[in-house]
C-alpha atoms as a PDB file:
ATOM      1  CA  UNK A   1     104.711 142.978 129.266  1.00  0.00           C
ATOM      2  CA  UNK A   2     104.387 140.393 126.310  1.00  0.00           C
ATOM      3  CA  UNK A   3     105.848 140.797 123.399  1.00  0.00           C
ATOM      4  CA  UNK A   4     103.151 140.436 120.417  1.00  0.00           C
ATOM      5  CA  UNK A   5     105.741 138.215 118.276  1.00  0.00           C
ATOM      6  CA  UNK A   6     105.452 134.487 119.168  1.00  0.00           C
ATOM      7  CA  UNK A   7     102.706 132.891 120.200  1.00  0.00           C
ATOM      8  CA  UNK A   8     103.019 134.171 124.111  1.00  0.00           C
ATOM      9  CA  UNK A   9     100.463 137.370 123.766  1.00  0.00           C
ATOM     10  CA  UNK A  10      98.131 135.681 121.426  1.00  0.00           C
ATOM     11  CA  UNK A  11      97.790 133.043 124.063  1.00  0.00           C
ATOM     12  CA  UNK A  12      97.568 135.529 126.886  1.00  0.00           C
ATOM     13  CA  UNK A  13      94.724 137.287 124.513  1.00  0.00           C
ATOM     14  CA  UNK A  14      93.204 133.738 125.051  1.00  0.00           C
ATOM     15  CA  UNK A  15      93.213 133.075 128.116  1.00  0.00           C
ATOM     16  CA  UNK A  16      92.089 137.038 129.785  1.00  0.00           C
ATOM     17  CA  UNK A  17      88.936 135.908 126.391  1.00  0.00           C
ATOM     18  CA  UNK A  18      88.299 133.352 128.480  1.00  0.00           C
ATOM     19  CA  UNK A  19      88.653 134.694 131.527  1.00  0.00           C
ATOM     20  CA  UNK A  20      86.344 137.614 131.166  1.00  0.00           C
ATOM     21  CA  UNK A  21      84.008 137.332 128.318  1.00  0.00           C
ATOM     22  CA  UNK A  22      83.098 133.803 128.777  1.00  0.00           C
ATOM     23  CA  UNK A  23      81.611 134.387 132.287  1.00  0.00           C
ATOM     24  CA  UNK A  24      80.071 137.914 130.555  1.00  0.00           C
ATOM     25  CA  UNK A  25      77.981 135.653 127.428  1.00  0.00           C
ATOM     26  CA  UNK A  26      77.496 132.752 130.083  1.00  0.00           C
ATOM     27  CA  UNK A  27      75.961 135.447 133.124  1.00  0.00           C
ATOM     28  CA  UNK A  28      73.907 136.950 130.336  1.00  0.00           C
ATOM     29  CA  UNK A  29      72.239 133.973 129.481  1.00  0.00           C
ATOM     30  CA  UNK A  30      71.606 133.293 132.340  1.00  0.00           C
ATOM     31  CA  UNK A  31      70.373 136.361 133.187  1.00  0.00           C
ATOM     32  CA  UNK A  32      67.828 136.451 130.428  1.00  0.00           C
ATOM     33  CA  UNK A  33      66.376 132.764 130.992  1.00  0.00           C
ATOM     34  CA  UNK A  34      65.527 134.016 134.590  1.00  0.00           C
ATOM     35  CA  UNK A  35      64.159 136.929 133.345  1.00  0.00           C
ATOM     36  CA  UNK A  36      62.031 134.999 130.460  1.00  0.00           C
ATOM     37  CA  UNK A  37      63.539 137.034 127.170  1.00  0.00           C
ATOM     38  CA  UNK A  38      66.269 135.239 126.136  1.00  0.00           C
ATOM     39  CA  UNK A  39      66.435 135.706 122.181  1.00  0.00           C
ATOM     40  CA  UNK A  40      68.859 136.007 119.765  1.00  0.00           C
ATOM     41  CA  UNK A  41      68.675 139.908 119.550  1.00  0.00           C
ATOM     42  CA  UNK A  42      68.827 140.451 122.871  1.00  0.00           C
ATOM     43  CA  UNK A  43      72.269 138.566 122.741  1.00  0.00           C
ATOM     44  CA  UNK A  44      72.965 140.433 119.762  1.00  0.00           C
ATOM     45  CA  UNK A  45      72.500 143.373 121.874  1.00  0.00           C
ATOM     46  CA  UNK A  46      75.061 142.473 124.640  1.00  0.00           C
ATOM     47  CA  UNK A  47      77.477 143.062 122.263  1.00  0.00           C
ATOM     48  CA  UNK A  48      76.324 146.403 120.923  1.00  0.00           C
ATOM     49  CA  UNK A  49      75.062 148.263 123.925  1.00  0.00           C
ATOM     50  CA  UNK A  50      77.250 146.055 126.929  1.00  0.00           C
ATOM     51  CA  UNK A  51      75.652 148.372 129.235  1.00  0.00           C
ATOM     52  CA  UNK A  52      73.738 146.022 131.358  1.00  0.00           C
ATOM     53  CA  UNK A  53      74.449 144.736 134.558  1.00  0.00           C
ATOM     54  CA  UNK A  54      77.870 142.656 133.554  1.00  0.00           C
ATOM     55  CA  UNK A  55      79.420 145.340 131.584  1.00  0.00           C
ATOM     56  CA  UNK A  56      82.118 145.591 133.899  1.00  0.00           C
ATOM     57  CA  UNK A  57      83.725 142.044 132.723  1.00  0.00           C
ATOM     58  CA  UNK A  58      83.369 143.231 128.818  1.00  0.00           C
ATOM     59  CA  UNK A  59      84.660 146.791 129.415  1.00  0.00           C
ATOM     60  CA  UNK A  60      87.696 145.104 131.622  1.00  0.00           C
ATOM     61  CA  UNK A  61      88.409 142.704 128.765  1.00  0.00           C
ATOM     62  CA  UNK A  62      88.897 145.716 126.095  1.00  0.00           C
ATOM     63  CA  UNK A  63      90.986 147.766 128.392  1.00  0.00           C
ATOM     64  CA  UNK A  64      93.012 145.232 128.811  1.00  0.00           C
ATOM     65  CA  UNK A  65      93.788 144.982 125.526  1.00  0.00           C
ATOM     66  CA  UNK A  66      93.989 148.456 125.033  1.00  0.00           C
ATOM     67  CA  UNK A  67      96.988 148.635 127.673  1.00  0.00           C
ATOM     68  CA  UNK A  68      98.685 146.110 126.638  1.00  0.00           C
ATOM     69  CA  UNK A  69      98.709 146.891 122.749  1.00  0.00           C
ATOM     70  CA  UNK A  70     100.118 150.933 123.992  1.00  0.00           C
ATOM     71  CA  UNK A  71     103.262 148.831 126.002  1.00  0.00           C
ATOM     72  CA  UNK A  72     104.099 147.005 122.733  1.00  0.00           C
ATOM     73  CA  UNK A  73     103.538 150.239 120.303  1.00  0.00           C
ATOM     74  CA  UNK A  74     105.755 152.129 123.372  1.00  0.00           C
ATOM     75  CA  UNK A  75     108.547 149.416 122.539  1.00  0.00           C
ATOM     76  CA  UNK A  76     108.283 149.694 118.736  1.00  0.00           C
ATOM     77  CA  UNK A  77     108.596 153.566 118.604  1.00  0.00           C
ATOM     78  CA  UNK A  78     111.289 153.539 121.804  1.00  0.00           C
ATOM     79  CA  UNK A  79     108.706 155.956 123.948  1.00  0.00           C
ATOM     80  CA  UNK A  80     108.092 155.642 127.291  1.00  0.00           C
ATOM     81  CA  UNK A  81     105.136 153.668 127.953  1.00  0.00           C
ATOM     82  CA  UNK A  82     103.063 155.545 130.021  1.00  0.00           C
ATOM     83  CA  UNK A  83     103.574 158.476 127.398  1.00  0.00           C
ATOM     84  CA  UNK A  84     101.803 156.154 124.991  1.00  0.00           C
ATOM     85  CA  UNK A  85      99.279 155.044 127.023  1.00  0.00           C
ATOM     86  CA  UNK A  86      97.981 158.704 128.307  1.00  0.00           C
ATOM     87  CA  UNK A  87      98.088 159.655 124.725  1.00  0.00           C
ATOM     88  CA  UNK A  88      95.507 156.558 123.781  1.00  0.00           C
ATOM     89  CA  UNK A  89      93.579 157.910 126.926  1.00  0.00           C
ATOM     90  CA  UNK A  90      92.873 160.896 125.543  1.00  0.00           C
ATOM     91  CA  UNK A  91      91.796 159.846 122.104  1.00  0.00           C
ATOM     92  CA  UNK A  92      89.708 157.609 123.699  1.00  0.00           C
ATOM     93  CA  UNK A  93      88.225 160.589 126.183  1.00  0.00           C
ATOM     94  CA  UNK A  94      87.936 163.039 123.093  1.00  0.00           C
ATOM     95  CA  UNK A  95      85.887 160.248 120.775  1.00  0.00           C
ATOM     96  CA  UNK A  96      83.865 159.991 123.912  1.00  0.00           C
ATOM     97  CA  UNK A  97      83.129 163.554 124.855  1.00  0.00           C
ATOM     98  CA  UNK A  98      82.900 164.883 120.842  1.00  0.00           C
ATOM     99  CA  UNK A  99      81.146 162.154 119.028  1.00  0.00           C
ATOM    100  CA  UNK A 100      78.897 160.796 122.175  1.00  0.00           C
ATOM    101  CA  UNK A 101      80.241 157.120 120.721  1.00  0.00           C
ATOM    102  CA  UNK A 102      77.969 154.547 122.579  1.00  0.00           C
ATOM    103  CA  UNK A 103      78.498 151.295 120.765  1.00  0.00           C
ATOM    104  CA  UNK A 104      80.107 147.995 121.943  1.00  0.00           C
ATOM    105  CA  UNK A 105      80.441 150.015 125.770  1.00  0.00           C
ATOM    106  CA  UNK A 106      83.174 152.668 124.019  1.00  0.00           C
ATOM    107  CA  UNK A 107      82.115 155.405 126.513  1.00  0.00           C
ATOM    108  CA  UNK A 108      83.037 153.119 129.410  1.00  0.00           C
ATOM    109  CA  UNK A 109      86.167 151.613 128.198  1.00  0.00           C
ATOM    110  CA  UNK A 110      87.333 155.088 127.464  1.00  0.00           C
ATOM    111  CA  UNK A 111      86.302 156.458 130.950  1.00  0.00           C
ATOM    112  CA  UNK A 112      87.736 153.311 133.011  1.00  0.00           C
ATOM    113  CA  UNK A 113      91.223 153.657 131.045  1.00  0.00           C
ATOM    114  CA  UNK A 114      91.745 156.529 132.702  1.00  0.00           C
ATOM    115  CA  UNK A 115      91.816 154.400 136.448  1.00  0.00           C
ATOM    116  CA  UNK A 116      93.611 151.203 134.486  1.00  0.00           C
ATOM    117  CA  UNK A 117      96.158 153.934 133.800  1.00  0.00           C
ATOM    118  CA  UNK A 118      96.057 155.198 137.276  1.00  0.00           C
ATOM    119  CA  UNK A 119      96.334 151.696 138.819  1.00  0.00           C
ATOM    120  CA  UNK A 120      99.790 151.043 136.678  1.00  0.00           C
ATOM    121  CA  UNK A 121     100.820 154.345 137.679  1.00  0.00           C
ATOM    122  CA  UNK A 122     100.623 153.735 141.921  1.00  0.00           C
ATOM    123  CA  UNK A 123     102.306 150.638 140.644  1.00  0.00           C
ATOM    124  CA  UNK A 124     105.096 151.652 138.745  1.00  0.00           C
ATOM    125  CA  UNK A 125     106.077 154.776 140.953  1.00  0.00           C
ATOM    126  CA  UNK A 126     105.605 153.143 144.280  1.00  0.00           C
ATOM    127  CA  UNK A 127     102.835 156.635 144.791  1.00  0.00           C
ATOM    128  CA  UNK A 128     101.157 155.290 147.990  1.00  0.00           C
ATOM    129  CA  UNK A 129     104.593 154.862 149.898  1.00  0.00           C
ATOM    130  CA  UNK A 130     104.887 158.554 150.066  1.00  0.00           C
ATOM    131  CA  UNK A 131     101.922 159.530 151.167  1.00  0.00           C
ATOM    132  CA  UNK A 132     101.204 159.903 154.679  1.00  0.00           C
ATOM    133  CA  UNK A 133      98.078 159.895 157.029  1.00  0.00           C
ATOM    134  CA  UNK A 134      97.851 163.543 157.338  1.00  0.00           C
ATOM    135  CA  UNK A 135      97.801 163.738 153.708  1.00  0.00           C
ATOM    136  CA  UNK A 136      95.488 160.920 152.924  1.00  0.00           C
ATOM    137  CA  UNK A 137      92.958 162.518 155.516  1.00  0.00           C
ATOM    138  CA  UNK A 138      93.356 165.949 153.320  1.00  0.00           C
ATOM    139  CA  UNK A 139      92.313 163.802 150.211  1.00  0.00           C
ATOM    140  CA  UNK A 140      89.404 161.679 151.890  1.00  0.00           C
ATOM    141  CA  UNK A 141      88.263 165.520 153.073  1.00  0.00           C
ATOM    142  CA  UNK A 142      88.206 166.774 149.514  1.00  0.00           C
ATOM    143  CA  UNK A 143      86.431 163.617 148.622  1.00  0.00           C
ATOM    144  CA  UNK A 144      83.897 164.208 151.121  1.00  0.00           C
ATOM    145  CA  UNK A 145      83.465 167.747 149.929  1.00  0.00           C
ATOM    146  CA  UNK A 146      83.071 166.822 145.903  1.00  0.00           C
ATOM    147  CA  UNK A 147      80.869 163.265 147.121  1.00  0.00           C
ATOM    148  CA  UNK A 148      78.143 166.339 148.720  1.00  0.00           C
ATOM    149  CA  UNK A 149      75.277 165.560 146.354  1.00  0.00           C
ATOM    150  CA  UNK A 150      76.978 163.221 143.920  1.00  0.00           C
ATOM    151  CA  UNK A 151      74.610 161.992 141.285  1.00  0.00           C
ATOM    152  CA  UNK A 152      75.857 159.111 138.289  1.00  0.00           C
ATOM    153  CA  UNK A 153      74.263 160.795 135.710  1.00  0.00           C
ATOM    154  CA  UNK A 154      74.686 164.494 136.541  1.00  0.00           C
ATOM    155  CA  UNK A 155      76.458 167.631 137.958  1.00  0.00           C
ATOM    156  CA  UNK A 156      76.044 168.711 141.545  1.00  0.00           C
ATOM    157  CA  UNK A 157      74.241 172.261 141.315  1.00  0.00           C
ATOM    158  CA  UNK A 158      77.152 173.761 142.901  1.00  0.00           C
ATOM    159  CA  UNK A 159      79.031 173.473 139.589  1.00  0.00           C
ATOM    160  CA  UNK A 160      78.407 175.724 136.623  1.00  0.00           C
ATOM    161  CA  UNK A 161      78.522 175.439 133.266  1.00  0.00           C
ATOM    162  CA  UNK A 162      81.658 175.732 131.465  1.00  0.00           C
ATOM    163  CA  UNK A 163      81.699 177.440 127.826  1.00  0.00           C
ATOM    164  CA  UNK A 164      82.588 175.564 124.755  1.00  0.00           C
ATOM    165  CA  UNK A 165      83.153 172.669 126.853  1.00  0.00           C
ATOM    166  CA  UNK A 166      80.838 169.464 126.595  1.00  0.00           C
ATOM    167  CA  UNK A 167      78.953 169.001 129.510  1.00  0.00           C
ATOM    168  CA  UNK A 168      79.723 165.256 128.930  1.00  0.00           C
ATOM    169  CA  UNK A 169      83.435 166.113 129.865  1.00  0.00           C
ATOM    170  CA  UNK A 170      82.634 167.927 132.585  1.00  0.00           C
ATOM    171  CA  UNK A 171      80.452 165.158 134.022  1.00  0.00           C
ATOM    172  CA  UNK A 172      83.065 162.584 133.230  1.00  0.00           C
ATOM    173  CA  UNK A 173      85.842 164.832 134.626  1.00  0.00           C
ATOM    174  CA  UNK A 174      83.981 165.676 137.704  1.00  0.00           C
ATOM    175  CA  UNK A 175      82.921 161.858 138.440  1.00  0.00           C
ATOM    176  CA  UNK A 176      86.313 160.579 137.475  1.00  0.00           C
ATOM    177  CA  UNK A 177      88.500 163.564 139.998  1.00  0.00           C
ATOM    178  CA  UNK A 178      85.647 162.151 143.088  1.00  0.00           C
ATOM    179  CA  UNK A 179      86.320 158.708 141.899  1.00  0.00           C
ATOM    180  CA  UNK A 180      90.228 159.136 142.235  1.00  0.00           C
ATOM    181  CA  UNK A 181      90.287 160.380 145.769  1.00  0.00           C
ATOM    182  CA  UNK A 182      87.674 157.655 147.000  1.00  0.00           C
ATOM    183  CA  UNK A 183      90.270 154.955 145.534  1.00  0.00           C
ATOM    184  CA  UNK A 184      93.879 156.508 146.873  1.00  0.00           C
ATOM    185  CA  UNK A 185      91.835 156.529 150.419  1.00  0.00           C
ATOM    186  CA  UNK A 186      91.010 152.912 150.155  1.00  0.00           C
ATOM    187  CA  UNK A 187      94.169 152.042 148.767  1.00  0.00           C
ATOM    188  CA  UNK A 188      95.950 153.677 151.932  1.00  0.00           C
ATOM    189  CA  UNK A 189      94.190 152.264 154.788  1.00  0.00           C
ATOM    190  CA  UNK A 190      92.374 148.667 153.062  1.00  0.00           C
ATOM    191  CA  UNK A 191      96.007 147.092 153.851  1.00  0.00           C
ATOM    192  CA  UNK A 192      96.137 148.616 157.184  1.00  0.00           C
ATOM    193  CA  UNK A 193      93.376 146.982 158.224  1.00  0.00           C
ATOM    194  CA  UNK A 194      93.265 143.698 155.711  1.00  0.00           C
ATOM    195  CA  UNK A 195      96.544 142.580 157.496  1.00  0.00           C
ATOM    196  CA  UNK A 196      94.686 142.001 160.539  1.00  0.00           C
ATOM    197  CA  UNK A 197      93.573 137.966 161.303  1.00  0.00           C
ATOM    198  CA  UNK A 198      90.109 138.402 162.586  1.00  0.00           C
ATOM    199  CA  UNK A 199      87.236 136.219 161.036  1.00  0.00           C
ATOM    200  CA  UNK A 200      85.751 139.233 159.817  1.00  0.00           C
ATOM    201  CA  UNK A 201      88.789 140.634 157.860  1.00  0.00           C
ATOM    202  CA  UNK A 202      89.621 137.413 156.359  1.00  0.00           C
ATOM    203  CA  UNK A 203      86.114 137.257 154.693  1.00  0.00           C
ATOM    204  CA  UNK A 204      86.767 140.480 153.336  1.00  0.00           C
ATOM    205  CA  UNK A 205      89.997 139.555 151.744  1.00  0.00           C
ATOM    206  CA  UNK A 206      88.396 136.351 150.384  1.00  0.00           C
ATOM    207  CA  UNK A 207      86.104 138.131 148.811  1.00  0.00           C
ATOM    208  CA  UNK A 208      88.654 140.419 147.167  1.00  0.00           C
ATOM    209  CA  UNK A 209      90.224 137.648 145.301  1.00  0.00           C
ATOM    210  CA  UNK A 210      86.255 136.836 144.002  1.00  0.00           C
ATOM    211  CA  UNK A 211      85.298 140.090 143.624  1.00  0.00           C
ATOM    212  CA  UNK A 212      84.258 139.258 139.639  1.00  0.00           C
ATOM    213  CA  UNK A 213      82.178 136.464 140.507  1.00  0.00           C
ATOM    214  CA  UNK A 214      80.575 138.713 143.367  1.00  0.00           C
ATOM    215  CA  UNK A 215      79.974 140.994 141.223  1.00  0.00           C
ATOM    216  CA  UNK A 216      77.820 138.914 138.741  1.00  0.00           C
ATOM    217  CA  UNK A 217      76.417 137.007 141.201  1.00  0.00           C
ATOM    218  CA  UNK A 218      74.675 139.682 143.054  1.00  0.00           C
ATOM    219  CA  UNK A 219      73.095 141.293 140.209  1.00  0.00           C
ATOM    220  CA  UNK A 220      71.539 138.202 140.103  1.00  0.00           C
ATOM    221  CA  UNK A 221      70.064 137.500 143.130  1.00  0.00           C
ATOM    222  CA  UNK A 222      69.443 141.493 143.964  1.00  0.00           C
ATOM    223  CA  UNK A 223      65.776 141.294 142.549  1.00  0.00           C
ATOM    224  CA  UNK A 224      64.876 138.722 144.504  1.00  0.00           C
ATOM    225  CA  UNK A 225      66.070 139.870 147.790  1.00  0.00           C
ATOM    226  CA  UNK A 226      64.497 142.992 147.167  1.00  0.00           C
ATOM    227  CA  UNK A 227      61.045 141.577 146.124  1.00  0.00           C
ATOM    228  CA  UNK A 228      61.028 138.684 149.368  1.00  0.00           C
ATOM    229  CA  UNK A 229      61.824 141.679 151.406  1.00  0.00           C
ATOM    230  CA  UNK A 230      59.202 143.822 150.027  1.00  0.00           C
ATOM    231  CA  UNK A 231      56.331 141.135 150.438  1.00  0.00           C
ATOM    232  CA  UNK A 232      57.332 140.959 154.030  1.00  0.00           C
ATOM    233  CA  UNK A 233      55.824 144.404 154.161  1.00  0.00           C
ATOM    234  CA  UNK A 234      57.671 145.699 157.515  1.00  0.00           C
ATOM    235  CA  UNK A 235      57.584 149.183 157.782  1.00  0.00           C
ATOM    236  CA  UNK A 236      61.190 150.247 157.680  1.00  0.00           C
ATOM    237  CA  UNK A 237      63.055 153.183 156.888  1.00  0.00           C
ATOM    238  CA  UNK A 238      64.848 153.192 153.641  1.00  0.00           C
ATOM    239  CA  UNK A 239      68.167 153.689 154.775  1.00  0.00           C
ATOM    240  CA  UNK A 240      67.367 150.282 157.088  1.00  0.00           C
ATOM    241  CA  UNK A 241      65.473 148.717 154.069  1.00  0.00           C
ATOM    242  CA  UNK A 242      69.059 149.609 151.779  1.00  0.00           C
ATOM    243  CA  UNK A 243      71.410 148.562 154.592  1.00  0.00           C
ATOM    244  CA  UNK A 244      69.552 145.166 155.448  1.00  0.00           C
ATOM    245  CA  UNK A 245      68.982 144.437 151.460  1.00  0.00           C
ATOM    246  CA  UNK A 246      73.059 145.377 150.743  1.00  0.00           C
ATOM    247  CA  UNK A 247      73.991 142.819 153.669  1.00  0.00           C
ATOM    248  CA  UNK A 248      71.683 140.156 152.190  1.00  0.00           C
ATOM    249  CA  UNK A 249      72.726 140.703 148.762  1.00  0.00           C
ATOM    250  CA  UNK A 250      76.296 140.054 149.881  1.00  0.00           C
ATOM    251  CA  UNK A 251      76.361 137.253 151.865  1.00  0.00           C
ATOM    252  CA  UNK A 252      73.918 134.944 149.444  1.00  0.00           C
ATOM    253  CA  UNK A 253      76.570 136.038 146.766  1.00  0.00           C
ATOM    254  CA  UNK A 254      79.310 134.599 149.572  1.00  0.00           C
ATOM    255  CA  UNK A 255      77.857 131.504 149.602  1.00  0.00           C
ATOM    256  CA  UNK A 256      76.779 131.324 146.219  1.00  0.00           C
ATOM    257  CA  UNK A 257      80.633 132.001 144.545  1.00  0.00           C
ATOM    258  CA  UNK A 258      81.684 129.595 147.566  1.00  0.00           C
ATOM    259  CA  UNK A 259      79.575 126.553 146.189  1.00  0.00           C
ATOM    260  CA  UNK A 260      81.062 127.747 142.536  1.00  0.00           C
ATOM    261  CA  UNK A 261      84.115 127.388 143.625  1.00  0.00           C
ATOM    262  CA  UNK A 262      83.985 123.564 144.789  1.00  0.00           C
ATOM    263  CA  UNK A 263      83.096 122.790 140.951  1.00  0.00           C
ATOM    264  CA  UNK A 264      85.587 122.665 139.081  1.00  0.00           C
ATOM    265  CA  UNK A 265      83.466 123.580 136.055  1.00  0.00           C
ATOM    266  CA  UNK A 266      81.339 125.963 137.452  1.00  0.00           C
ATOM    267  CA  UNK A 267      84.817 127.801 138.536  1.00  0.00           C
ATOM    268  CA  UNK A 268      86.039 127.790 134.662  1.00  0.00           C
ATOM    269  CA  UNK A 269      83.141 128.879 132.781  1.00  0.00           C
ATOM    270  CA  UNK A 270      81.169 131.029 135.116  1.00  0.00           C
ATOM    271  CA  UNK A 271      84.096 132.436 137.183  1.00  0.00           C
ATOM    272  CA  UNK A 272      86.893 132.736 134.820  1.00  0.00           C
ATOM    273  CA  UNK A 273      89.578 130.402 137.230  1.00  0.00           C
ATOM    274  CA  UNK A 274      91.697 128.619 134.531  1.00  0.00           C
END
């Protein structure tokens, strides 16, 4: 943690800026010349409704924050940290189920604190060293179980209405409990199999430590593999047409972040390396 007197957290403010929301203004731009609309409201917009495709590096940026401002306010009051920060994670989850607050992407930085907080928690306890495989299979079961007819922007029929509570809560609770169990799974077994030296495993890891630029990159190009594939007008299932389009998708962005990489520029601004 940094201490927010002296110059060392204002810096570190800086340089995650940098990191994150450069490549988020830079990505959008670019993202709007290809698409033709690039105007000064739509710009404006980004910063109002972040909910297009690189909302991910804006909402990361202002949880970040958010964490690190409860660890100082923790050391000012003498409170354990993790007391503050679940108590900020809750304010943030009540604004977002009672007053439906959609500007400047509060409903997601409010939703994704809750896994920042989880992340420092496996962390700080050391969680995934006592679990075990029969209990991690337990908890990818259960996941399997709440994943049956998953939808992002509803309930599953199979669970009812709950009185006086918002059905905003209960989606976000629900989404956020599936969500959980998906990520303990991975965390488990993605080093058990990551430690291994095959070609294919060390692509995977690679692309772990460029997962942001990835991430941005393939919203770019995924209109464009979609539309050359549709024009080639093969008749193909659309689990094929999903599975062929995903593998595309992913290794253009590969190569694409690769030849980023190699410039030192083009690493700075567009992929936050400083």
């Amino acid at each position: 943690m940094v201490s927010l007197s002296g110059g060392g957290y204002f810096k570190l403010v800086k340089r995650r800026f940098f990191q994150l929301m450069t490549p988020y203004f830079l990505w959008s731009i670019i993202k709007f010349l290809f698409a033709g609309g690039f105007t000064i409201n739509r710009m404006l917009d980004s910063v109002l409704y972040p909910d297009t495709s690189f909302w991910f590096l804006w909402v990361l940026f202002w949880i970040w924050l958010i964490f690190t401002l409860g660890q100082n306010v923790s050391k000012l009051i003498c409170v354990d940290e993790l007391i503050v920060l679940l108590v900020m994670s809750i304010l943030l989850m009540g604004g977002m189920a009672l007053y439906e607050l959609r500007y400047f992407g509060f409903q997601f930085i409010a939703y994704y604190f809750i896994f920042y907080i989880l992340g420092y928690m496996l962390n700080r306890f050391d969680l995934l060293a006592s679990l075990n495989d029969k209990l991690v299979l337990l908890f990818f079961l259960i996941w399997l179980c709440l994943a049956w007819g998953w939808n992002m922007h509803s309930l599953p029929s199979w669970i009812p209405s709950f009185p006086y509570v918002p059905s905003s809560l209960v989606q976000y609770s629900y989404r956020g409990i599936t969500a959980t169990f998906a990520i303990i799974v991975l965390l488990y077994y993605c080093p058990q199999i990551l430690i291994r030296t095959c070609g294919f495993h060390r692509l995977i890891a690679w692309s772990g430590k460029v997962s942001l630029g990835i991430y941005v990159v393939h919203l770019i190009l995924l209109g464009f593999v979609t539309g050359f594939l549709q024009s080639l007008d093969f008749s193909m299932g659309s689990m094929i047409y999903i599975v062929i389009s995903a593998l595309l998708v992913y290794l253009l962005s590969i190569v694409f972040v690769y030849v980023l990489m190699k410039n030192k520029y083009a690493a700075r601004y567009l992929l936050g390396k400083i």
